[in-house]
Protein backbone atom coordinates (compact mmCIF):
# COMPACT_ATOMS: atom_id res chain seq x y z
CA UNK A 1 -26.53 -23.58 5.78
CA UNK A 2 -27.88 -20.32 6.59
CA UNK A 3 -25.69 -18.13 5.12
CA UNK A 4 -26.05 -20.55 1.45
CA UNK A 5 -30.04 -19.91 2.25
CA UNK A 6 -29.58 -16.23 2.31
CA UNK A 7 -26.97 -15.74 -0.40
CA UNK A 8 -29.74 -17.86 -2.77
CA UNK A 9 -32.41 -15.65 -1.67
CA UNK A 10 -30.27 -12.88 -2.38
CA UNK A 11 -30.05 -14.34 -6.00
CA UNK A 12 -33.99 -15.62 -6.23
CA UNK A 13 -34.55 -11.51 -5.21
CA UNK A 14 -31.94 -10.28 -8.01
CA UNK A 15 -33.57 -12.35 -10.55
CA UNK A 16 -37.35 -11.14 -9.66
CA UNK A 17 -36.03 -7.42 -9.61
CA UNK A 18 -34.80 -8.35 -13.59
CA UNK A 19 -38.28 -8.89 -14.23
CA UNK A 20 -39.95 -6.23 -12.72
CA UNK A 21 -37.16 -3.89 -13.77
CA UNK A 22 -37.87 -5.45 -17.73
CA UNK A 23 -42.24 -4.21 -17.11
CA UNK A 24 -40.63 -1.11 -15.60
CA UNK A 25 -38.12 -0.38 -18.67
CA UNK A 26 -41.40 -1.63 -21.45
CA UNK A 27 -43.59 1.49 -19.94
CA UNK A 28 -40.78 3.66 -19.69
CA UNK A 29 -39.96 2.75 -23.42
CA UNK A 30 -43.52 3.66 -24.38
CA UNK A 31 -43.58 6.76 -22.31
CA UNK A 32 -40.54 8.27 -22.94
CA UNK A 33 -40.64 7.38 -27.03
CA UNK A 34 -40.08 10.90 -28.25
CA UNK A 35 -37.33 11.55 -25.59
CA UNK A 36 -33.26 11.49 -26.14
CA UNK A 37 -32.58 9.95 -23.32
CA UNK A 38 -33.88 6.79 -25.21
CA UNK A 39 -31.05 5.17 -27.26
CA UNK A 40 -31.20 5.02 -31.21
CA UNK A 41 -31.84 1.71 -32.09
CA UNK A 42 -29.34 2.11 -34.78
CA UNK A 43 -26.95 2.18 -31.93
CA UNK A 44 -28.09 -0.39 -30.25
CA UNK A 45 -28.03 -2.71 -33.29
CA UNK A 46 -24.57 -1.64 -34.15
CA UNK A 47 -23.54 -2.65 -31.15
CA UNK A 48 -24.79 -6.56 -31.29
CA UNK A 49 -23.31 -6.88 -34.71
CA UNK A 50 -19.77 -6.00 -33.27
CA UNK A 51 -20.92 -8.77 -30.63
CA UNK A 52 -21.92 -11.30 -32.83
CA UNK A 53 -19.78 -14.66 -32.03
CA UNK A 54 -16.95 -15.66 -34.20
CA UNK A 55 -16.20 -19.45 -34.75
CA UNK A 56 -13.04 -20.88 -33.27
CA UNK A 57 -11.09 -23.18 -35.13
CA UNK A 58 -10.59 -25.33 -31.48
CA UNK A 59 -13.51 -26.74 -30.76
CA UNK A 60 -15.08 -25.09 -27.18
CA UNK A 61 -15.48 -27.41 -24.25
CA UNK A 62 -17.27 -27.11 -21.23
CA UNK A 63 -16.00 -26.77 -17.88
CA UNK A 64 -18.06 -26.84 -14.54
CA UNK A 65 -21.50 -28.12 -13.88
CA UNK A 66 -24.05 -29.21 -16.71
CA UNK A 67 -26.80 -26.44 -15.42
CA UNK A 68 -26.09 -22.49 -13.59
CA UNK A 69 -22.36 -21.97 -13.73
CA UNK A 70 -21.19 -24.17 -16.27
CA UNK A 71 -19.10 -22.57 -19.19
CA UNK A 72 -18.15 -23.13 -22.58
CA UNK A 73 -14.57 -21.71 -23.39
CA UNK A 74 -12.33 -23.01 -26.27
CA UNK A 75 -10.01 -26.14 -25.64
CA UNK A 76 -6.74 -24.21 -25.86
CA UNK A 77 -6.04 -23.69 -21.69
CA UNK A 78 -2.47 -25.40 -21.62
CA UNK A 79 -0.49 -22.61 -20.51
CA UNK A 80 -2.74 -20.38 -18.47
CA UNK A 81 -1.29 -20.03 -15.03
CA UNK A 82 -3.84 -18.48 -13.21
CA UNK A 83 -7.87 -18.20 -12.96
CA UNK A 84 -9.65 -14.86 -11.48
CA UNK A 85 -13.39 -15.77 -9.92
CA UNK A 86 -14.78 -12.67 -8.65
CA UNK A 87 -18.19 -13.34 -7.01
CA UNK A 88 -18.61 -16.75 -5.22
CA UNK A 89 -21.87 -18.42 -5.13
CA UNK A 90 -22.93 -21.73 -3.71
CA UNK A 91 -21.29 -23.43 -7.14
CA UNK A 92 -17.79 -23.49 -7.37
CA UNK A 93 -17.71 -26.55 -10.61
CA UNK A 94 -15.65 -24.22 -12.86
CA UNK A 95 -13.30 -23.03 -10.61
CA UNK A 96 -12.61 -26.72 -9.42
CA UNK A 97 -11.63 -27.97 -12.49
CA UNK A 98 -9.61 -24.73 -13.27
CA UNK A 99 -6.96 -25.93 -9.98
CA UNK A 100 -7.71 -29.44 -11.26
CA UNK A 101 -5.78 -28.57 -14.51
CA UNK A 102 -3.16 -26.83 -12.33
CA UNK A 103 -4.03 -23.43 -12.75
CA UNK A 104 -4.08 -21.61 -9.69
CA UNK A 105 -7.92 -19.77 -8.40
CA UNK A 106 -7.91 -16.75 -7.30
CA UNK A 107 -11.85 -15.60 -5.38
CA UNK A 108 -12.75 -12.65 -4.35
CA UNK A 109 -16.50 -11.73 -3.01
CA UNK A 110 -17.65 -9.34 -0.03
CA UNK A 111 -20.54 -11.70 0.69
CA UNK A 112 -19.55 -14.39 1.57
CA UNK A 113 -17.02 -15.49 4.56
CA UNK A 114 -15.59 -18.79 2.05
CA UNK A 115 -15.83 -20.27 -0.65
CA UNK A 116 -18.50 -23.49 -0.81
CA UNK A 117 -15.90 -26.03 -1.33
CA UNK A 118 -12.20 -25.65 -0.74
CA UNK A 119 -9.05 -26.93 -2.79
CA UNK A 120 -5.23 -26.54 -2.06
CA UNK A 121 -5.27 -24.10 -5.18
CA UNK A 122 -7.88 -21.82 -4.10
CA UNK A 123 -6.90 -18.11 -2.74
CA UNK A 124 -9.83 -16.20 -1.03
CA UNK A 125 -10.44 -12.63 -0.69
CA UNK A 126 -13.29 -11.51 1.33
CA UNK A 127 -13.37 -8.48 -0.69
CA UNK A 128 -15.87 -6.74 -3.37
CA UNK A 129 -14.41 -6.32 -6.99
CA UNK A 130 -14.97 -2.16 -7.20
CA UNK A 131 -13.83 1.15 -8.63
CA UNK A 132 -11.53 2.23 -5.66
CA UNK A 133 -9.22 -0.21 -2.92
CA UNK A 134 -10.77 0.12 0.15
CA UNK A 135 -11.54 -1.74 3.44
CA UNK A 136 -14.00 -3.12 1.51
CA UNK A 137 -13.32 -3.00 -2.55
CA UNK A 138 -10.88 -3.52 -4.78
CA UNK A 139 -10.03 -3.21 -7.99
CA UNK A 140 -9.09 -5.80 -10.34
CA UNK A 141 -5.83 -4.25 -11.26
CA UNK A 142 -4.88 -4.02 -7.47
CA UNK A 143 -6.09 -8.14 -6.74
CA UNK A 144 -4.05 -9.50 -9.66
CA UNK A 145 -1.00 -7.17 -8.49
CA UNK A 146 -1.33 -8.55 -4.82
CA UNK A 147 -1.75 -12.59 -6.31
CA UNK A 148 1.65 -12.23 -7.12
CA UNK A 149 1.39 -13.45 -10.62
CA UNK A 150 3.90 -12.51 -13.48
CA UNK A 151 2.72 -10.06 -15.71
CA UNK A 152 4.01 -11.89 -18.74
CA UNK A 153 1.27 -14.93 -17.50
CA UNK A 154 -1.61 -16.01 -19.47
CA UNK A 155 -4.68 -15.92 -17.05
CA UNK A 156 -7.98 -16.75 -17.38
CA UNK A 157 -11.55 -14.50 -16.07
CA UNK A 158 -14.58 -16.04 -15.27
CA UNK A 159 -16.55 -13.16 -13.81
CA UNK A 160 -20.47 -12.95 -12.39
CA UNK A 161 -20.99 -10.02 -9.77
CA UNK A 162 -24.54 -9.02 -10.40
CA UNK A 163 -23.97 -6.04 -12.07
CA UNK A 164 -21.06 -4.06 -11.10
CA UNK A 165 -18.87 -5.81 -14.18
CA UNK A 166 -19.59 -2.86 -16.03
CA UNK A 167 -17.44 -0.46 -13.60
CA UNK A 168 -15.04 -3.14 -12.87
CA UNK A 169 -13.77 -3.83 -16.67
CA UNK A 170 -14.40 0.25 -17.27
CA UNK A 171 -11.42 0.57 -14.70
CA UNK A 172 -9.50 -2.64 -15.91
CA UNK A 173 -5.65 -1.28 -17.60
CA UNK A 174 -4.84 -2.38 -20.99
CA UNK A 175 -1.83 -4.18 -19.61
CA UNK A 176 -3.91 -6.55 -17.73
CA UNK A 177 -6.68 -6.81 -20.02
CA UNK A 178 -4.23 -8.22 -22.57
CA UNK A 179 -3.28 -11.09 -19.75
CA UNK A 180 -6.52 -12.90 -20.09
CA UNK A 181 -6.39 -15.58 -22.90
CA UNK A 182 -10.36 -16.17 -22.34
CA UNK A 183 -12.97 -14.48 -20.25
CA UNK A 184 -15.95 -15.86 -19.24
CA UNK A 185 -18.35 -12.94 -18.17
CA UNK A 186 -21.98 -12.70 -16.98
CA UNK A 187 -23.56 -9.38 -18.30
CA UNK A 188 -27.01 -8.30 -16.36
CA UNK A 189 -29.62 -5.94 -16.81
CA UNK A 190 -29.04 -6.27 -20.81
CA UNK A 191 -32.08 -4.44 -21.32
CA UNK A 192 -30.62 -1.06 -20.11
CA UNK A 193 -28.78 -0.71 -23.27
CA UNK A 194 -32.38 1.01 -24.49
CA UNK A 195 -31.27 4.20 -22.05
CA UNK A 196 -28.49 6.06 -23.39
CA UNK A 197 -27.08 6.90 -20.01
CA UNK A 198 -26.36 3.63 -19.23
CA UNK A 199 -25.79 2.31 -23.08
CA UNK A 200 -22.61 4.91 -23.20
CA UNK A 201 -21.39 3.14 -20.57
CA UNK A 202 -22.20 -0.66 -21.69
CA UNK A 203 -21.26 0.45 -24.93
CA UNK A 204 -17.64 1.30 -24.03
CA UNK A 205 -17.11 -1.46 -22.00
CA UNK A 206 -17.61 -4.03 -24.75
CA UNK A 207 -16.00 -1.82 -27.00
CA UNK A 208 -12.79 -1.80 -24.61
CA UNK A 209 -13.12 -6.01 -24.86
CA UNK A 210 -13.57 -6.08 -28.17
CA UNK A 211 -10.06 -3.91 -29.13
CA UNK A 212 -8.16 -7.13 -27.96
CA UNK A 213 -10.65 -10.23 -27.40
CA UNK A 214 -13.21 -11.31 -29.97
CA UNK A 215 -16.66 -12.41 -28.55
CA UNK A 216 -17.24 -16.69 -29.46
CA UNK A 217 -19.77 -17.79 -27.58
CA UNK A 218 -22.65 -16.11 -25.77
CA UNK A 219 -25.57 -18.09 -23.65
CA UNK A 220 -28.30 -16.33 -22.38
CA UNK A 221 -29.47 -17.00 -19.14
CA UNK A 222 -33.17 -18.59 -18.90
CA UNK A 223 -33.45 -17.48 -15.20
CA UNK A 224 -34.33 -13.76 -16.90
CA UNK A 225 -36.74 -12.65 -19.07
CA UNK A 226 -35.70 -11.05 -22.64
CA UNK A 227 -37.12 -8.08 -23.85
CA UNK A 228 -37.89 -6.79 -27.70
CA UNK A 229 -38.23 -3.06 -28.90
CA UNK A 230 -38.24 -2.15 -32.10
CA UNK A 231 -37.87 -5.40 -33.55
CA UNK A 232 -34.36 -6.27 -31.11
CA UNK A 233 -34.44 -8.96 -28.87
CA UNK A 234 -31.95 -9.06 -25.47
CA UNK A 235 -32.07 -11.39 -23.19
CA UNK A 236 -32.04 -9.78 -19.90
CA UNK A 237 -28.35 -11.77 -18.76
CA UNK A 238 -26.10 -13.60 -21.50
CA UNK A 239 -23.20 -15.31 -20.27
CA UNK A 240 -20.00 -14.20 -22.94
CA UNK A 241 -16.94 -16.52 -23.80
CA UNK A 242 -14.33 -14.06 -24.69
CA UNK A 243 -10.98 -15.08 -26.68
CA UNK A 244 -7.60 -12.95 -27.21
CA UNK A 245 -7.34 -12.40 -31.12
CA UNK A 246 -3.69 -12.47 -31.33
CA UNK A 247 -3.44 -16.42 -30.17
CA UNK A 248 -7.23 -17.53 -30.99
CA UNK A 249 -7.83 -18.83 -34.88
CA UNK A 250 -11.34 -17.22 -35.81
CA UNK A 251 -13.49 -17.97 -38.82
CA UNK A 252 -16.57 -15.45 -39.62
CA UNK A 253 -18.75 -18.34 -39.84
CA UNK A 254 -22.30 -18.78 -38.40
CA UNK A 255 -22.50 -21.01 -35.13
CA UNK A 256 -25.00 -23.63 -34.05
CA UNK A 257 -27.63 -22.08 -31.23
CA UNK A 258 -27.91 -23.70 -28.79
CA UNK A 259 -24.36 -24.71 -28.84
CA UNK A 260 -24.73 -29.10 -28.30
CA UNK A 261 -22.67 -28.24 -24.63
CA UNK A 262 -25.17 -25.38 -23.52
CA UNK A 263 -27.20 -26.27 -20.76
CA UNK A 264 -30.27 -24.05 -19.43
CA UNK A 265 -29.22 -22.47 -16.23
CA UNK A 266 -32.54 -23.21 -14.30
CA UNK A 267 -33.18 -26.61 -15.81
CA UNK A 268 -36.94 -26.76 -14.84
CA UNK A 269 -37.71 -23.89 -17.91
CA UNK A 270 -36.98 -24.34 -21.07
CA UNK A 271 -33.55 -23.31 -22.65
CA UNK A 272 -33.57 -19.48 -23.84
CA UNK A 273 -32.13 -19.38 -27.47
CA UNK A 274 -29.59 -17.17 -28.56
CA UNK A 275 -32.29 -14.49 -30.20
CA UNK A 276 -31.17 -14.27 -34.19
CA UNK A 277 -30.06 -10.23 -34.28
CA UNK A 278 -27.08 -11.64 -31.76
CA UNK A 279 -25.65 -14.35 -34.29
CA UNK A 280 -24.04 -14.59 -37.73
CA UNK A 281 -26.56 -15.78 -39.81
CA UNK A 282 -25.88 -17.95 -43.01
CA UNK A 283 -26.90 -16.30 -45.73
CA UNK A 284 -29.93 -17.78 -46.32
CA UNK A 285 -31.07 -16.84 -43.12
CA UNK A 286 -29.95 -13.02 -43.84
């Protein structure tokens, strides 16, 4: 019970730094103005619009609990052999019903010593997902080589690490990237696409997703604050539903926001709403 206390401090303190780190990133905005260490909005813009969901022609479902770590992902998961959960909290809803539909779950977090529930399906690795394979780290091309898994499987990602998902999918090969049929992915610290150090880097990872997945769903998280500049609004964390384009039927149509399965993460605030700039608008809301 200790060790859940700490890991949701650890969280509680996370989502208080997003904050502070948003009123930090404002005055810096403001300060820095003229600077070109700022990033074009232009770019920034360019860069939702690539992300703006596409419809599925399967309608999505959602698997895990109703509030924080629940996910919507479309109902075509017949066939996926395998489900990859790096970073283990004190919720484990999603991966349950992943080795409930006979998928195998493979976990991986340096945090913790176990996972908060156990199945016969789960596979634990007391490790953190990194850029090198250490005592320590490893990458995700090194965990899905030592699972054992075929590389002609479908699999399945459902990844939230606080962070470090940037420099994990930077280092993720083509080969395996192609594996995943859907990935579920918390993205933090949204806000830093306004500095162009860190938007080239942000920038190419979504870039990299979006050669062979096509965004569908995207949630923001209510636990952290959003933040506008020059007329964009990004939630500080979004949860994204990725889908494989060569086995996923897309329409460019405009979705319903909130999706009727979304749920607010922290249920005692109200639900944060998928700001318009992210979403395909019908045209007469253009």
């Amino acid at each position: 019970m200790i060790k859940r206390s700490l890991l949701k401090a650890q969280i509680i303190n996370s989502w208080i730094a997003d904050y502070l780190a948003c009123a930090v990133m404002k005055a810096s905005l403001v300060a820095r103005a003229c600077l070109t260490k700022q990033t074009p909005s232009a770019r920034v813009g360019e860069l939702i619009e690539a992300l703006r969901p596409e419809t599925t022609r399967v309608p999505l479902v959602r698997m895990g609990p109703e509030g924080d770590g629940g996910y919507l992902v479309p109902d075509s998961l017949a066939g996926i052999s395998a489900c990859f959960s790096p970073g283990v909290s004190t919720e484990s809803g999603f991966e349950l019903e992943c080795a409930e539909r006979g998928m195998d779950v493979f976990l991986a977090d340096g945090s913790v010593t176990t996972p908060p529930v156990d199945h016969s399906r789960f596979r634990f690795t007391r490790k953190h997902i990194g850029l090198v394979d250490d005592a320590h780290t490893v990458t995700l091309d090194a965990w899905i080589l030592e699972t054992g898994v075929h590389e002609d499987d479908d699999l399945l990602l459902q990844m939230d690490i606080e962070g470090f998902e940037y420099p994990a999918l930077a280092s993720l090969s083509p080969q395996r990237l192609r594996q995943f049929r859907f990935m579920i992915i918390e993205f933090h610290r949204l806000y830093l696409l306004w500095s162009k150090p860190s938007f080239e880097l942000m920038d190419g990872v979504f870039r990299k997703l979006l050669q062979t997945h096509a965004c569908v769903h995207i949630h923001p998280n209510n636990v952290a604050p959003s933040f506008t500049h020059d007329g964009i609004t990004i939630p500080s964390v979004m949860e994204f539903t990725f889908a494989r384009r060569n086995d996923t039927s897309l329409v460019m149509l405009p979705g319903t926001y909130p999706h009727p399965l979304d749920r607010p993460n922290n249920p005692v605030h109200p639900e944060t709403v998928l700001p318009r700039c992210w979403r395909r608008c019908a045209a007469t809301e253009a």
